[in-house]
C-alpha atoms as a PDB file:
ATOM      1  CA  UNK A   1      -6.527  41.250  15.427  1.00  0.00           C
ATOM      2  CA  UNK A   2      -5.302  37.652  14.361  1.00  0.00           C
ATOM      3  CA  UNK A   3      -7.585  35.634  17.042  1.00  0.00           C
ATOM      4  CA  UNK A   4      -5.800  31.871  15.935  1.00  0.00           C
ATOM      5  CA  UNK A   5      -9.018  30.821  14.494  1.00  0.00           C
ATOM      6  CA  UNK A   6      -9.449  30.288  10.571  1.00  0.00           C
ATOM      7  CA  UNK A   7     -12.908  29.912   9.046  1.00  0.00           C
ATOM      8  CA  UNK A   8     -12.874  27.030   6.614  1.00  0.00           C
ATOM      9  CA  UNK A   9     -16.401  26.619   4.777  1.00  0.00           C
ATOM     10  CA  UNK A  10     -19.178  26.005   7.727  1.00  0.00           C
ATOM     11  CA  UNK A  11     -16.231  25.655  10.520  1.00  0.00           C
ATOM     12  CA  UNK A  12     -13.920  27.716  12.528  1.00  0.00           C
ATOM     13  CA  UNK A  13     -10.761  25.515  12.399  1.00  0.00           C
ATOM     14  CA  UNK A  14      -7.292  26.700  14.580  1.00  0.00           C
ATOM     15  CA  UNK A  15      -4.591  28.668  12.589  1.00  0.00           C
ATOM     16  CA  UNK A  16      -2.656  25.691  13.432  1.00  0.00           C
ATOM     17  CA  UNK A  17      -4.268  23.104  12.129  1.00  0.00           C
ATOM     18  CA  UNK A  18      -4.832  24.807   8.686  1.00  0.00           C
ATOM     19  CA  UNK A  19      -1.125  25.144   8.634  1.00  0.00           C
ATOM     20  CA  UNK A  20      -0.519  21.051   9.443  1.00  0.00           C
ATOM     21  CA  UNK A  21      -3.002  20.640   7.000  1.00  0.00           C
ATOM     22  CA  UNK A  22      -1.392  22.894   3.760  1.00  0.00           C
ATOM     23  CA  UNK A  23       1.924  20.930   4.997  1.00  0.00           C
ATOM     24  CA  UNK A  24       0.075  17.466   4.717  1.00  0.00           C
ATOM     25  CA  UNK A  25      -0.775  18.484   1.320  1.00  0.00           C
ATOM     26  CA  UNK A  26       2.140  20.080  -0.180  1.00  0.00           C
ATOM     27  CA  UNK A  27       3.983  16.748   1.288  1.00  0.00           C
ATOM     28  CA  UNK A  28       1.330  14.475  -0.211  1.00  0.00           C
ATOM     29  CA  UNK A  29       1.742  16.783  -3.607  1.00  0.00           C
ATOM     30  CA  UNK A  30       5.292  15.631  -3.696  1.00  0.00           C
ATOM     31  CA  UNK A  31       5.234  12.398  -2.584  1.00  0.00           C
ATOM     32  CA  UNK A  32       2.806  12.169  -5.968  1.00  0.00           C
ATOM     33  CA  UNK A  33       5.042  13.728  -7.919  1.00  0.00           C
ATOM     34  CA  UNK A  34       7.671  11.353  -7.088  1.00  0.00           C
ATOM     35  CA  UNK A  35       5.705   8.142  -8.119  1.00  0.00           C
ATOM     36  CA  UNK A  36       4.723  10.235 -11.123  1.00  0.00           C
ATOM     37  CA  UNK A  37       8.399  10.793 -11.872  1.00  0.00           C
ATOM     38  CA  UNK A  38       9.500   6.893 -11.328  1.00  0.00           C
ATOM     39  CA  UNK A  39       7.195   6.089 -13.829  1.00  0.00           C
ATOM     40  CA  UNK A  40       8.914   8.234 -16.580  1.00  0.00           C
ATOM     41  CA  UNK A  41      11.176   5.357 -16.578  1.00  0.00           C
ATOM     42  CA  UNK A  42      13.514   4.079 -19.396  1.00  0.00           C
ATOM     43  CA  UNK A  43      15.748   0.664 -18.874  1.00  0.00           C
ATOM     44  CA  UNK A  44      19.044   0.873 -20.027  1.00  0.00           C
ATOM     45  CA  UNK A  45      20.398  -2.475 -21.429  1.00  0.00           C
ATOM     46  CA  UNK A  46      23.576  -2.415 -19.074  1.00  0.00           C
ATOM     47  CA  UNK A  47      22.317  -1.069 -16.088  1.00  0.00           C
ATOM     48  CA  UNK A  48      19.783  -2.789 -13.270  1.00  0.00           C
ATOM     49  CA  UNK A  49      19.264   0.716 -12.595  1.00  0.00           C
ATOM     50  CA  UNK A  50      16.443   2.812 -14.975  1.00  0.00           C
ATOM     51  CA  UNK A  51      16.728   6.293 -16.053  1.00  0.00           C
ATOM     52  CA  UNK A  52      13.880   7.726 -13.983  1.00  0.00           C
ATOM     53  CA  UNK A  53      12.562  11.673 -13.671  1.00  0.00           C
ATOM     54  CA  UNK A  54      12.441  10.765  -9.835  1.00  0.00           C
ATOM     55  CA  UNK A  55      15.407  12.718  -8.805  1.00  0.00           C
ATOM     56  CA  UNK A  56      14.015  16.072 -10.121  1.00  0.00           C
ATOM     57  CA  UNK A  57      11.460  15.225  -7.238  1.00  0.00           C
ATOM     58  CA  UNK A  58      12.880  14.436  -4.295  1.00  0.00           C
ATOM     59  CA  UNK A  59      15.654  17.573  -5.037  1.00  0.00           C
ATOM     60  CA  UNK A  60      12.811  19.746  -5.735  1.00  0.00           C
ATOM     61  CA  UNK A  61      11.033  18.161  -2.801  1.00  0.00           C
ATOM     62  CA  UNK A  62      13.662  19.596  -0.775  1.00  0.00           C
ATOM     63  CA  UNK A  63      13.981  22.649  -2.220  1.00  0.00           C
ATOM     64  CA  UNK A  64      10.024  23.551  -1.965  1.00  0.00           C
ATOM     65  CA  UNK A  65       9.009  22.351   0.934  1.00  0.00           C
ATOM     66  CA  UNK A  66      12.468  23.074   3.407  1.00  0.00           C
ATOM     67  CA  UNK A  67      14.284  20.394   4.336  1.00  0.00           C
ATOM     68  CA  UNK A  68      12.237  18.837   6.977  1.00  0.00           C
ATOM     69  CA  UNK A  69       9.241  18.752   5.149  1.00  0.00           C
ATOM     70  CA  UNK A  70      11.272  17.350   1.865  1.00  0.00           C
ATOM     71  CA  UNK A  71      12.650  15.007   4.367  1.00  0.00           C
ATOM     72  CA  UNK A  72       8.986  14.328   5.874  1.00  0.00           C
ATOM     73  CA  UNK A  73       7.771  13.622   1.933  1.00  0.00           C
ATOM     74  CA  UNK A  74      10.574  11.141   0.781  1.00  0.00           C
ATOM     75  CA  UNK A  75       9.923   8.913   3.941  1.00  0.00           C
ATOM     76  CA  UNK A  76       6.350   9.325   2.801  1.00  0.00           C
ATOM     77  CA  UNK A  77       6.960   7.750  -0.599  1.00  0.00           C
ATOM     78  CA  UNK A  78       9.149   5.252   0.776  1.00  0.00           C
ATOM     79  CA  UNK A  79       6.577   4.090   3.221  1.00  0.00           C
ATOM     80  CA  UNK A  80       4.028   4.105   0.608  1.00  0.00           C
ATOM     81  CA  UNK A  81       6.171   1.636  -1.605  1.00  0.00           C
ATOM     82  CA  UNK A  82       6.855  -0.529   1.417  1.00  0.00           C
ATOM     83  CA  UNK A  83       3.065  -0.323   2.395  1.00  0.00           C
ATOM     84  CA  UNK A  84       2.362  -2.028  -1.100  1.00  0.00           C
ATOM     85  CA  UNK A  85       1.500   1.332  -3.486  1.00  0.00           C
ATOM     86  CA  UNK A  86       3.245   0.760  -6.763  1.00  0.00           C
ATOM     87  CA  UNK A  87       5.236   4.090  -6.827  1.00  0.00           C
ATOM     88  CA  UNK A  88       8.501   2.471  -7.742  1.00  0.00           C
ATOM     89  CA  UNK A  89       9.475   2.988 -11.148  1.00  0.00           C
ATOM     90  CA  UNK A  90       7.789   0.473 -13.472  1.00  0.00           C
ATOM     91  CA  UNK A  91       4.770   0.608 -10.974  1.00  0.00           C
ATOM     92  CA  UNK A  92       6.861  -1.571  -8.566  1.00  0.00           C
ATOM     93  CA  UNK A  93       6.263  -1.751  -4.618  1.00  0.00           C
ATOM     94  CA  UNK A  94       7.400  -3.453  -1.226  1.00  0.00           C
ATOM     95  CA  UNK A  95      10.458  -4.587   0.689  1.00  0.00           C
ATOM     96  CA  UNK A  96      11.854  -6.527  -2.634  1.00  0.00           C
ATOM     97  CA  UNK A  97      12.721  -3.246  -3.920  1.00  0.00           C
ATOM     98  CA  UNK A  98      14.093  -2.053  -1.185  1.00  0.00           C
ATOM     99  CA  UNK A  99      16.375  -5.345  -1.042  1.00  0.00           C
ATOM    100  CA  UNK A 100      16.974  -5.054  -4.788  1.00  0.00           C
ATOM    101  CA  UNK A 101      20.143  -3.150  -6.476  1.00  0.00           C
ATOM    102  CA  UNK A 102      18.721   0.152  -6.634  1.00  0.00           C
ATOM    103  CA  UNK A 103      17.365  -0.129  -3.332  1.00  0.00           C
ATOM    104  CA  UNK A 104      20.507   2.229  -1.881  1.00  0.00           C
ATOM    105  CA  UNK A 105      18.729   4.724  -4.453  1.00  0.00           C
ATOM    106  CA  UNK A 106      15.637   5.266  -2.902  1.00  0.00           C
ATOM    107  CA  UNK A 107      16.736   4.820   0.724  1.00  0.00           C
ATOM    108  CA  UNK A 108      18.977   8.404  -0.031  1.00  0.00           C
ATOM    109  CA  UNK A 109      16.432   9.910  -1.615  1.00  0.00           C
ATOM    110  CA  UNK A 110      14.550  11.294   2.189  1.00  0.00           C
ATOM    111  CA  UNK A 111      18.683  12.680   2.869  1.00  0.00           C
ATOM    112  CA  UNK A 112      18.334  14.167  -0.451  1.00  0.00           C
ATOM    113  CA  UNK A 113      15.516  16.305  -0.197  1.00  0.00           C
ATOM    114  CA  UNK A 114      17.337  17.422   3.586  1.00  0.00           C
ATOM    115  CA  UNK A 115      20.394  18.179   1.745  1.00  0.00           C
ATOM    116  CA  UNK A 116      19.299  19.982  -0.817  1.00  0.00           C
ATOM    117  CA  UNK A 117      16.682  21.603   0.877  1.00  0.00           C
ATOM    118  CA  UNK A 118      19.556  22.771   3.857  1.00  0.00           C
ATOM    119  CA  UNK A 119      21.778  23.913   1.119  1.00  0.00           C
ATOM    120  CA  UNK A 120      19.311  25.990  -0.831  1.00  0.00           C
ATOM    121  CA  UNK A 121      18.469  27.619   2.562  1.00  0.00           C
ATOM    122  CA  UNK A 122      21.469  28.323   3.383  1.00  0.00           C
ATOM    123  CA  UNK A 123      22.682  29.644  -0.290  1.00  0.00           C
ATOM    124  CA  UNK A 124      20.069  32.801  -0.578  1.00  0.00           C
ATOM    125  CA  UNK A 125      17.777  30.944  -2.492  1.00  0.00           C
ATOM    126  CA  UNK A 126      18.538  32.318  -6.191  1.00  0.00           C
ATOM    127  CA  UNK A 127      19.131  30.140  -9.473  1.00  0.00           C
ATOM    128  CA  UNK A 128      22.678  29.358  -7.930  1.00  0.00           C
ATOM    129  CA  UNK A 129      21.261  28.343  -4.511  1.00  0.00           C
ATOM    130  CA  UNK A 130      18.981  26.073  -6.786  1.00  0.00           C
ATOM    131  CA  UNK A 131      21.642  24.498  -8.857  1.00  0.00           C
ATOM    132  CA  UNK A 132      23.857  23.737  -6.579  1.00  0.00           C
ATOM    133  CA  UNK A 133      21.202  22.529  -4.289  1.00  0.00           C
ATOM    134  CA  UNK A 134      19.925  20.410  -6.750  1.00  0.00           C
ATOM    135  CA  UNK A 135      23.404  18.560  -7.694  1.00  0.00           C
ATOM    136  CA  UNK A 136      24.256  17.985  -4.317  1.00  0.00           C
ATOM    137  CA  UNK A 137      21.299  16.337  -3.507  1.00  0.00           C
ATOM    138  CA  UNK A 138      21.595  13.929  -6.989  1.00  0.00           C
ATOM    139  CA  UNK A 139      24.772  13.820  -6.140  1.00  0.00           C
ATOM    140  CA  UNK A 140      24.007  12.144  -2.701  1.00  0.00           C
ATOM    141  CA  UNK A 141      21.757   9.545  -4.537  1.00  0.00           C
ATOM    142  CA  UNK A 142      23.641   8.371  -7.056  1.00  0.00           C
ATOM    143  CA  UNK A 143      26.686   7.921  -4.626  1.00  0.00           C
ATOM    144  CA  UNK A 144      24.429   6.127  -2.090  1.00  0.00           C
ATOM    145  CA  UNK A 145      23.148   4.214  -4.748  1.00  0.00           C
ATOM    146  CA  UNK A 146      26.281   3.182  -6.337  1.00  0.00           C
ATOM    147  CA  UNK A 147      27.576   1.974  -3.197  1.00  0.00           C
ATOM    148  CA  UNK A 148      24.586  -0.306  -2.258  1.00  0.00           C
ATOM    149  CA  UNK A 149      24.762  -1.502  -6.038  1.00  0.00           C
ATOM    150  CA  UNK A 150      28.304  -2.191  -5.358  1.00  0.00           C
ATOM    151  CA  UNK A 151      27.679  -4.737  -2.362  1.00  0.00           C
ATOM    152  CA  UNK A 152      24.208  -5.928  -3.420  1.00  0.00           C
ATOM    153  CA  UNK A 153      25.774  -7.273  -6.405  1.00  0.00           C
ATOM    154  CA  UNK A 154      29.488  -8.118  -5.320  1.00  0.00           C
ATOM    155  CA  UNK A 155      30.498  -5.423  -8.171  1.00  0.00           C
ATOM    156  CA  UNK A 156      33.841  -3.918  -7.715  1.00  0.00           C
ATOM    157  CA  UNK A 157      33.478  -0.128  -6.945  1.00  0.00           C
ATOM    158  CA  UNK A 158      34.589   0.777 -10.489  1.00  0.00           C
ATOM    159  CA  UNK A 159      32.451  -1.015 -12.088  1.00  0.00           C
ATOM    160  CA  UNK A 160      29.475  -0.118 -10.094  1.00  0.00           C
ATOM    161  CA  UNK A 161      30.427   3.498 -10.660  1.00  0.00           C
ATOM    162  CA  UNK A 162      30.616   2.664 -14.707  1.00  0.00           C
ATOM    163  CA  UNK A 163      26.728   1.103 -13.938  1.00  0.00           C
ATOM    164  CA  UNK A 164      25.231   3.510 -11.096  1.00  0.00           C
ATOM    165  CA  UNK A 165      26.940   6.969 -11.737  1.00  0.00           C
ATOM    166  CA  UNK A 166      28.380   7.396 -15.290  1.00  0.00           C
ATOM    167  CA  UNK A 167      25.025   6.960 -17.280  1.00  0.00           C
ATOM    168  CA  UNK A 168      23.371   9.342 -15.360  1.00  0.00           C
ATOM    169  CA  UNK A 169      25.750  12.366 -15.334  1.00  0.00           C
ATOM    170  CA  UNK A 170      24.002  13.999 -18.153  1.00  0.00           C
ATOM    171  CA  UNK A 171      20.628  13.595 -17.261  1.00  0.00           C
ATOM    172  CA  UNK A 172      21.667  14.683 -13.700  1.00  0.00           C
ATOM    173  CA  UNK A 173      22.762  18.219 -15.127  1.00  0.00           C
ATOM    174  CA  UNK A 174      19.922  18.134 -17.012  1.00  0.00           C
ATOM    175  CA  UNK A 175      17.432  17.590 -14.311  1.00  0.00           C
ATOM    176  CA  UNK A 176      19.488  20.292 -12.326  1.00  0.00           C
ATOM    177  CA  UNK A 177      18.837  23.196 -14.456  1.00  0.00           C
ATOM    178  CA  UNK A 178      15.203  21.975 -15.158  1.00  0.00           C
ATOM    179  CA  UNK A 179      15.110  22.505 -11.044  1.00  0.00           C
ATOM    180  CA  UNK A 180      16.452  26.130 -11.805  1.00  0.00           C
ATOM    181  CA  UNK A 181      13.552  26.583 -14.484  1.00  0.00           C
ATOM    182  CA  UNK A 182      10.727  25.554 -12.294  1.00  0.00           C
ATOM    183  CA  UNK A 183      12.071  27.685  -9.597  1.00  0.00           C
ATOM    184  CA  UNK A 184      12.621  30.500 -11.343  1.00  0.00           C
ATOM    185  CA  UNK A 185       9.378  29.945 -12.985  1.00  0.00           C
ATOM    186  CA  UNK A 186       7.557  30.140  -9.440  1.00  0.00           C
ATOM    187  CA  UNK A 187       9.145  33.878  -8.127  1.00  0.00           C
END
């Protein structure tokens, strides 16, 4: 009989706190593996915007941990930027960032993880559910981004689309399937 008490060590601790407490971590695991990914960084001489590993995080954020808890982890990271932690890409941190033109990035990235998270749910969870999962949700950021670069700089929309979107296509699809390999690597 399942008496809602876990035994943790030298204490008894409530099922449900052992259950906040594996979602604090698996949050705080992602939230890490975000700042990891922003600093596999690469500037691109035409771009304000860098070629980060990011992405595959906050997608795979979603995907992982559900939606709410993808959601939960992406506000997480943002906060810690804000707070001061240098988790941006290039180790950067705080409201400048924010304010700065790939700002409209990283504000999509907590809808990210909620889209792709909802739509892998709601796809059956296989390879497919994965991909698609994961393009929607880069698809989302990119977009977002593109369209804060676009008024943060006084771009026209084409051109902010040649800057924000076009040099990231490829890695996008790459970063996709790489989802559907580290999935499929965890069944």
């Amino acid at each position: 009989m399942n008496s809602g008490v876990v035994i943790t060590g030298d204490r008894m601790m409530p099922l449900a706190s052992t259950d906040v407490l594996r979602r604090a971590r698996r949050i705080a695991a992602f939230v890490i593996f975000t700042a990891v990914g922003a600093q596999l960084a690469v500037r691109l001489p035409y771009t304000p915007v860098p070629v980060t590993m990011q992405t595959l995080f906050v997608v795979l954020a979603g995907i992982v941990l559900g939606p709410r808890d993808g959601f939960y982890a992406m506000i997480s990271y943002l906060v810690a930027g804000l707070a001061g932690a240098p988790v941006f890409a290039h180790f950067s941190f705080g409201p400048a960032v924010i304010a700065g033109p790939t700002g409209g990035y990283l504000l999509a990235f907590p809808a990210a993880a909620l889209v792709a998270g909802l739509i892998f749910r709601s796809l059956g969870r296989g390879s497919l559910a994965v991909l698609t999962a994961a393009l929607s949700g880069t698809a989302l950021i990119l977009v977002a981004g593109t369209l804060y670069l676009s008024v943060f700089t006084g771009l026209s929309l084409s051109r902010a689309v040649f800057l924000g979107i076009t040099p990231f296509l490829a890695g996008a699809c790459v970063k996709s399937l790489g989802a559907v390999v580290i999935i499929g690597s965890r069944k």
